[in-house]
C-alpha atoms as a PDB file:
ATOM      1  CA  UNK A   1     139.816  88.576  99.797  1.00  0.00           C
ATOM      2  CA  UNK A   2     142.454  88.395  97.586  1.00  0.00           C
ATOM      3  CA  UNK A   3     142.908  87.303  94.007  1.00  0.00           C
ATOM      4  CA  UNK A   4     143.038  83.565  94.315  1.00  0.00           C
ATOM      5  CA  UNK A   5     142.136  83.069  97.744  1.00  0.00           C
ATOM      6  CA  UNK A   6     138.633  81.685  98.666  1.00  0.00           C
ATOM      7  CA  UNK A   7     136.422  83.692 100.568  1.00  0.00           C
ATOM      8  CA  UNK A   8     135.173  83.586 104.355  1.00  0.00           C
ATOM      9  CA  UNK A   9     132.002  81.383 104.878  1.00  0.00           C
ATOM     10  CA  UNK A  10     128.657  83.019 104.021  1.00  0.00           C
ATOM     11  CA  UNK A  11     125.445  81.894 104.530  1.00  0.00           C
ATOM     12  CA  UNK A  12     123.444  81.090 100.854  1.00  0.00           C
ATOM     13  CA  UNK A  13     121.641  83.685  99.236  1.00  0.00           C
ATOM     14  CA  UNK A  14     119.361  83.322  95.997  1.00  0.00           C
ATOM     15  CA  UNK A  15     121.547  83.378  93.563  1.00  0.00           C
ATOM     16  CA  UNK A  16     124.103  81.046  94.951  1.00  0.00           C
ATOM     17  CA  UNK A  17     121.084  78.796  95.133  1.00  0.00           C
ATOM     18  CA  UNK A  18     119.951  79.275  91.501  1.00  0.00           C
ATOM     19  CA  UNK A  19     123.707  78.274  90.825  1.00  0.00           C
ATOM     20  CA  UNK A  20     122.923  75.289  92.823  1.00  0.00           C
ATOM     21  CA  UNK A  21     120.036  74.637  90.871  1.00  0.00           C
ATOM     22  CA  UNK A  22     121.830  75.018  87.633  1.00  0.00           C
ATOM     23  CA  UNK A  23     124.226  72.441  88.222  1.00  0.00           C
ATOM     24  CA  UNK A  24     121.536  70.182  90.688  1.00  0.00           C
ATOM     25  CA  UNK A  25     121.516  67.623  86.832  1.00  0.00           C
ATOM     26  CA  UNK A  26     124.824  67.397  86.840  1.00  0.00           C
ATOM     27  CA  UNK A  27     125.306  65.793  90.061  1.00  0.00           C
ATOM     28  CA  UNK A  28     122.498  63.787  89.406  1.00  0.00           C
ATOM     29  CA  UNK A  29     123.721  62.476  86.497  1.00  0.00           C
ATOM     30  CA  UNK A  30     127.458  61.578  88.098  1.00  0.00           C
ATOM     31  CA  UNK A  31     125.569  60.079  91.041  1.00  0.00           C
ATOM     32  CA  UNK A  32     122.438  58.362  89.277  1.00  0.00           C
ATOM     33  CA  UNK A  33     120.371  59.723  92.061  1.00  0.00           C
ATOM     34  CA  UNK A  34     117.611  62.478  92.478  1.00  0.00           C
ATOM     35  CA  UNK A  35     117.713  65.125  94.668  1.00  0.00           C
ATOM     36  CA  UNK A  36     114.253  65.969  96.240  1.00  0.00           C
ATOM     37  CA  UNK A  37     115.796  68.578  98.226  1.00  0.00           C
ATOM     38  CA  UNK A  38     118.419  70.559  97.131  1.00  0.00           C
ATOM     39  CA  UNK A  39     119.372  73.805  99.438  1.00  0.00           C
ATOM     40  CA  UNK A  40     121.871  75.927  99.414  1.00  0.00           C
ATOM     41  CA  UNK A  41     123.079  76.461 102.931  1.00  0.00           C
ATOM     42  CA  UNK A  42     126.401  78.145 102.914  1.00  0.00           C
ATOM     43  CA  UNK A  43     129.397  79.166 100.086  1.00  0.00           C
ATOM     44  CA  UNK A  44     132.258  80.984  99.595  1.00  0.00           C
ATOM     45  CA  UNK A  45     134.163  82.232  96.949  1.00  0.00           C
ATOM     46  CA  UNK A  46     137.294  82.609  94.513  1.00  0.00           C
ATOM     47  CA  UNK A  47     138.053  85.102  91.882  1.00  0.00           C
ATOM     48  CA  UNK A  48     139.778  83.145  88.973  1.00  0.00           C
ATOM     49  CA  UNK A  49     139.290  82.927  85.187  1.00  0.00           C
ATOM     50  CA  UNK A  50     136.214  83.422  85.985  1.00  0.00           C
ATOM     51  CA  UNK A  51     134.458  82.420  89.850  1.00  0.00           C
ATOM     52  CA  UNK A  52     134.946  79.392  91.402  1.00  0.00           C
ATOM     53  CA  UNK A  53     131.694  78.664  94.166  1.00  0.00           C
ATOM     54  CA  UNK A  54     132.400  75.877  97.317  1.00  0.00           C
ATOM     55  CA  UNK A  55     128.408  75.338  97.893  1.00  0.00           C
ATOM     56  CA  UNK A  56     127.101  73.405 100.742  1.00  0.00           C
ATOM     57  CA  UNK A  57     123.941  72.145  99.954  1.00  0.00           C
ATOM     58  CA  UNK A  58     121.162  70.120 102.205  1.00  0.00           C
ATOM     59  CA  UNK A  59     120.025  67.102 100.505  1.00  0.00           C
ATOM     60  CA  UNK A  60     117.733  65.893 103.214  1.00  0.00           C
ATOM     61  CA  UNK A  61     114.835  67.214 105.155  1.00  0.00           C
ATOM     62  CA  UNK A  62     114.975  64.741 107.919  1.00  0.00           C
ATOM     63  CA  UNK A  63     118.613  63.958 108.212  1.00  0.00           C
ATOM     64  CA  UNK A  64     121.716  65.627 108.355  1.00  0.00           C
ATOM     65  CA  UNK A  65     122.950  65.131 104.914  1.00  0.00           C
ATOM     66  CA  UNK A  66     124.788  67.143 102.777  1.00  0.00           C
ATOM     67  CA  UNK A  67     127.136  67.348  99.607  1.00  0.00           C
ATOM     68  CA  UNK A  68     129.621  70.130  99.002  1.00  0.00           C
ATOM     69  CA  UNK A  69     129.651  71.197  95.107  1.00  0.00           C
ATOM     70  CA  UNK A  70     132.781  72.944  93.740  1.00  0.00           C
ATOM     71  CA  UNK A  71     131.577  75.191  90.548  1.00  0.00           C
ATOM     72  CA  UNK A  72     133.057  77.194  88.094  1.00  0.00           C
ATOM     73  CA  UNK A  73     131.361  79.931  86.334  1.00  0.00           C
ATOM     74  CA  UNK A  74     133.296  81.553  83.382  1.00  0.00           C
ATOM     75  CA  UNK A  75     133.406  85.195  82.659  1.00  0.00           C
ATOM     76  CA  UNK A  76     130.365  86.421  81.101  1.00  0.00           C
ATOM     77  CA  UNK A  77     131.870  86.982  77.571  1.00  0.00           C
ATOM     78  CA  UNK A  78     132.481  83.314  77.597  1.00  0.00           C
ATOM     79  CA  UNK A  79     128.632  82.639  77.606  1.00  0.00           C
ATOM     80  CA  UNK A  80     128.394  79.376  79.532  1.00  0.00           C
ATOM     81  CA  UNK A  81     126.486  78.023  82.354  1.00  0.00           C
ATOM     82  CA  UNK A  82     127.739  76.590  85.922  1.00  0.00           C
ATOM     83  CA  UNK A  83     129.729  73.559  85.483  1.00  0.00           C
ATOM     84  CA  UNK A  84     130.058  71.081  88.366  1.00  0.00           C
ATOM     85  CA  UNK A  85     133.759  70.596  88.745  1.00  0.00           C
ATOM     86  CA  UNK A  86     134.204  68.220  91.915  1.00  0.00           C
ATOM     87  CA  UNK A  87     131.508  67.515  94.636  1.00  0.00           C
ATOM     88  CA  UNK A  88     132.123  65.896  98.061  1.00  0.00           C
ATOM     89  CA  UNK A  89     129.321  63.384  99.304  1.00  0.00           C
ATOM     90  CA  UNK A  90     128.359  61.645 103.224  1.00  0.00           C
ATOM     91  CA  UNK A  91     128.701  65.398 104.681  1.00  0.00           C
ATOM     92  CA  UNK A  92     127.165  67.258 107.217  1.00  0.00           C
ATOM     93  CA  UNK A  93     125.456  70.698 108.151  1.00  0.00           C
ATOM     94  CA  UNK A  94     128.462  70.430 111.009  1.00  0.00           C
ATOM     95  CA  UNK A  95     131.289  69.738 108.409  1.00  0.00           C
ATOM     96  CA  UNK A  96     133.043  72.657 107.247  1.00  0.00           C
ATOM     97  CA  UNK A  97     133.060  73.998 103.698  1.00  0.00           C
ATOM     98  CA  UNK A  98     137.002  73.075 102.882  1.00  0.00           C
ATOM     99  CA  UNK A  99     138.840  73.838  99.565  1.00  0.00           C
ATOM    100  CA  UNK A 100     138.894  70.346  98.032  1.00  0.00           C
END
């Protein structure tokens, strides 16, 4: 991967999904909805200022629904959180994890 570029598709691990959690009230809050489920499926990847995270995440247990979350995290000496910088709602576990 180069400098820039987003990374292949990989399937979630645990601390994509903690980033996913960290960021789960943000959504909320810009959807004024709660999120009984809320798993990390899939991400990839872009080195910036920082790391930019394309996160597909499950929001139902019996249907097919999903949201894809665009994050940034800043470098560590910048001591911030996750922010939620553009999410993607009505998608699939079929739909593929895009730049957007």
């Amino acid at each position: 991967m180069m400098f820039g570029e987003f990374s292949e598709v990989k399937p979630a691990t645990p601390e994509v999904q903690a980033i996913a959690d960290q960021v789960k009230p943000q959504l909320e809050k810009k959807e004024n909805t709660t999120y009984q489920v809320f798993e990390a499926l899939q991400y990839r990847t872009q080195v910036v200022g920082g790391m930019n995270y394309l996160i597909k995440v499950c929001i139902s247990k019996t249907e097919d629904q999903c949201v894809h979350l665009k994050v940034y995290i800043a470098l560590p000496h910048k001591n911030e959180g996750p922010s939620l910088t553009a999410y993607q709602i009505e998608k699939t576990k079929t739909d593929p994890l895009d730049t957007f």
